[in-house]
C-alpha atoms as a PDB file:
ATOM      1  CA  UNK A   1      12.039  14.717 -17.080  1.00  0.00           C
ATOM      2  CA  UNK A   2      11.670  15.754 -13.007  1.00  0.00           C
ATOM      3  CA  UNK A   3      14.605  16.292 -11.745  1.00  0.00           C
ATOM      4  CA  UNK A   4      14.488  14.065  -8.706  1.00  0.00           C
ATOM      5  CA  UNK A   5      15.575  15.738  -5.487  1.00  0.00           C
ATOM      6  CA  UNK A   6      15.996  14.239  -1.655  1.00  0.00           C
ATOM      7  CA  UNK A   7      12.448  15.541  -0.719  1.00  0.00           C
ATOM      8  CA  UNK A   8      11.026  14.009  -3.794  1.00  0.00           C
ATOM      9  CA  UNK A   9      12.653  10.598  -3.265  1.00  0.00           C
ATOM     10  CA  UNK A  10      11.112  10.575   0.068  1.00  0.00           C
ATOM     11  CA  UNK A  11       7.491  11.368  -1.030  1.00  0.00           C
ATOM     12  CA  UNK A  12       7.678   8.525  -3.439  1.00  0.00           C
ATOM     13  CA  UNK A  13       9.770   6.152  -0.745  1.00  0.00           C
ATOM     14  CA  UNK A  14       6.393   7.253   1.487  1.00  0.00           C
ATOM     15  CA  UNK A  15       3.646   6.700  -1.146  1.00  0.00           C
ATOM     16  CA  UNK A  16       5.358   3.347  -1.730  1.00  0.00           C
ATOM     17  CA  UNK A  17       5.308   1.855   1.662  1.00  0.00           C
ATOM     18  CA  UNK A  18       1.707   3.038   2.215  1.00  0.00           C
ATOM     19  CA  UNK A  19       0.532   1.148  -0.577  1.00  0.00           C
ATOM     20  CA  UNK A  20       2.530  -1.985   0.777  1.00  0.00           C
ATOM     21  CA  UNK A  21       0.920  -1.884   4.320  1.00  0.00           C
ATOM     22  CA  UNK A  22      -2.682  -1.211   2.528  1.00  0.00           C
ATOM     23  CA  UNK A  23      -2.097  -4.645   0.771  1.00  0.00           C
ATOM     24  CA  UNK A  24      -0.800  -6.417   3.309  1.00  0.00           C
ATOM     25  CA  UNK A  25      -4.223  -5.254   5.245  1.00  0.00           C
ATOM     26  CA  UNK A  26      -6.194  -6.036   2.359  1.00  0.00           C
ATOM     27  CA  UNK A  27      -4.281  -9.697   2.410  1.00  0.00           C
ATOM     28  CA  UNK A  28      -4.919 -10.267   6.110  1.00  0.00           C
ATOM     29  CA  UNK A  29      -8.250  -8.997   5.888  1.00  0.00           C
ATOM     30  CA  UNK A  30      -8.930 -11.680   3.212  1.00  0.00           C
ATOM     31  CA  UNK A  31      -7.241 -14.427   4.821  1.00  0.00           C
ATOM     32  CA  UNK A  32      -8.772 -13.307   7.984  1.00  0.00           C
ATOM     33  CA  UNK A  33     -12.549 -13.640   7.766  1.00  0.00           C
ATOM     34  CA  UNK A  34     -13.388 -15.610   4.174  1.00  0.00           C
ATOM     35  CA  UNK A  35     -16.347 -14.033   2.550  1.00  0.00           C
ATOM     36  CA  UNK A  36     -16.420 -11.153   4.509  1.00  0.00           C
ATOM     37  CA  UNK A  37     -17.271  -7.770   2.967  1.00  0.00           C
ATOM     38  CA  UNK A  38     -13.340  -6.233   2.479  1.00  0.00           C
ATOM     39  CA  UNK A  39     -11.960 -10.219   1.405  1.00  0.00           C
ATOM     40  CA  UNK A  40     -12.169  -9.733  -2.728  1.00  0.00           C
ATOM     41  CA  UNK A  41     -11.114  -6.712  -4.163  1.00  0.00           C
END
Protein backbone atom coordinates (compact mmCIF):
# COMPACT_ATOMS: atom_id res chain seq x y z
CA UNK A 1 0.00 0.00 0.00
CA UNK A 2 1.45 3.91 -0.66
CA UNK A 3 1.89 5.41 2.18
CA UNK A 4 -0.03 8.60 1.60
CA UNK A 5 1.86 11.75 2.51
CA UNK A 6 0.71 15.73 2.45
CA UNK A 7 2.35 16.18 -1.05
CA UNK A 8 0.64 13.13 -2.30
CA UNK A 9 -2.81 14.12 -1.02
CA UNK A 10 -2.40 17.27 -2.86
CA UNK A 11 -1.46 15.74 -6.28
CA UNK A 12 -4.52 13.63 -6.11
CA UNK A 13 -6.78 16.71 -4.48
CA UNK A 14 -5.22 18.49 -7.95
CA UNK A 15 -5.82 15.65 -10.47
CA UNK A 16 -9.33 15.54 -8.99
CA UNK A 17 -10.49 19.03 -9.48
CA UNK A 18 -9.00 19.11 -13.01
CA UNK A 19 -11.05 16.39 -14.07
CA UNK A 20 -14.18 18.21 -12.47
CA UNK A 21 -13.62 21.55 -14.39
CA UNK A 22 -12.86 19.36 -17.74
CA UNK A 23 -16.48 17.98 -17.28
CA UNK A 24 -18.09 20.78 -16.37
CA UNK A 25 -16.50 22.25 -19.85
CA UNK A 26 -17.41 19.26 -21.61
CA UNK A 27 -21.18 19.83 -20.01
CA UNK A 28 -21.35 23.48 -21.04
CA UNK A 29 -19.86 22.81 -24.22
CA UNK A 30 -22.73 20.33 -24.86
CA UNK A 31 -25.43 22.33 -23.56
CA UNK A 32 -23.90 25.22 -25.28
CA UNK A 33 -23.98 24.65 -29.04
CA UNK A 34 -26.22 21.18 -29.70
CA UNK A 35 -24.59 19.13 -32.35
CA UNK A 36 -21.54 20.82 -32.37
CA UNK A 37 -18.27 18.90 -32.80
CA UNK A 38 -17.07 18.68 -28.72
CA UNK A 39 -21.23 18.10 -27.58
CA UNK A 40 -21.13 13.94 -27.36
CA UNK A 41 -18.35 12.36 -25.94
Amino acid sequence: MVKINGEEIVIHAMKATKNVIDILKKLQRAGGSEGGPDGQD
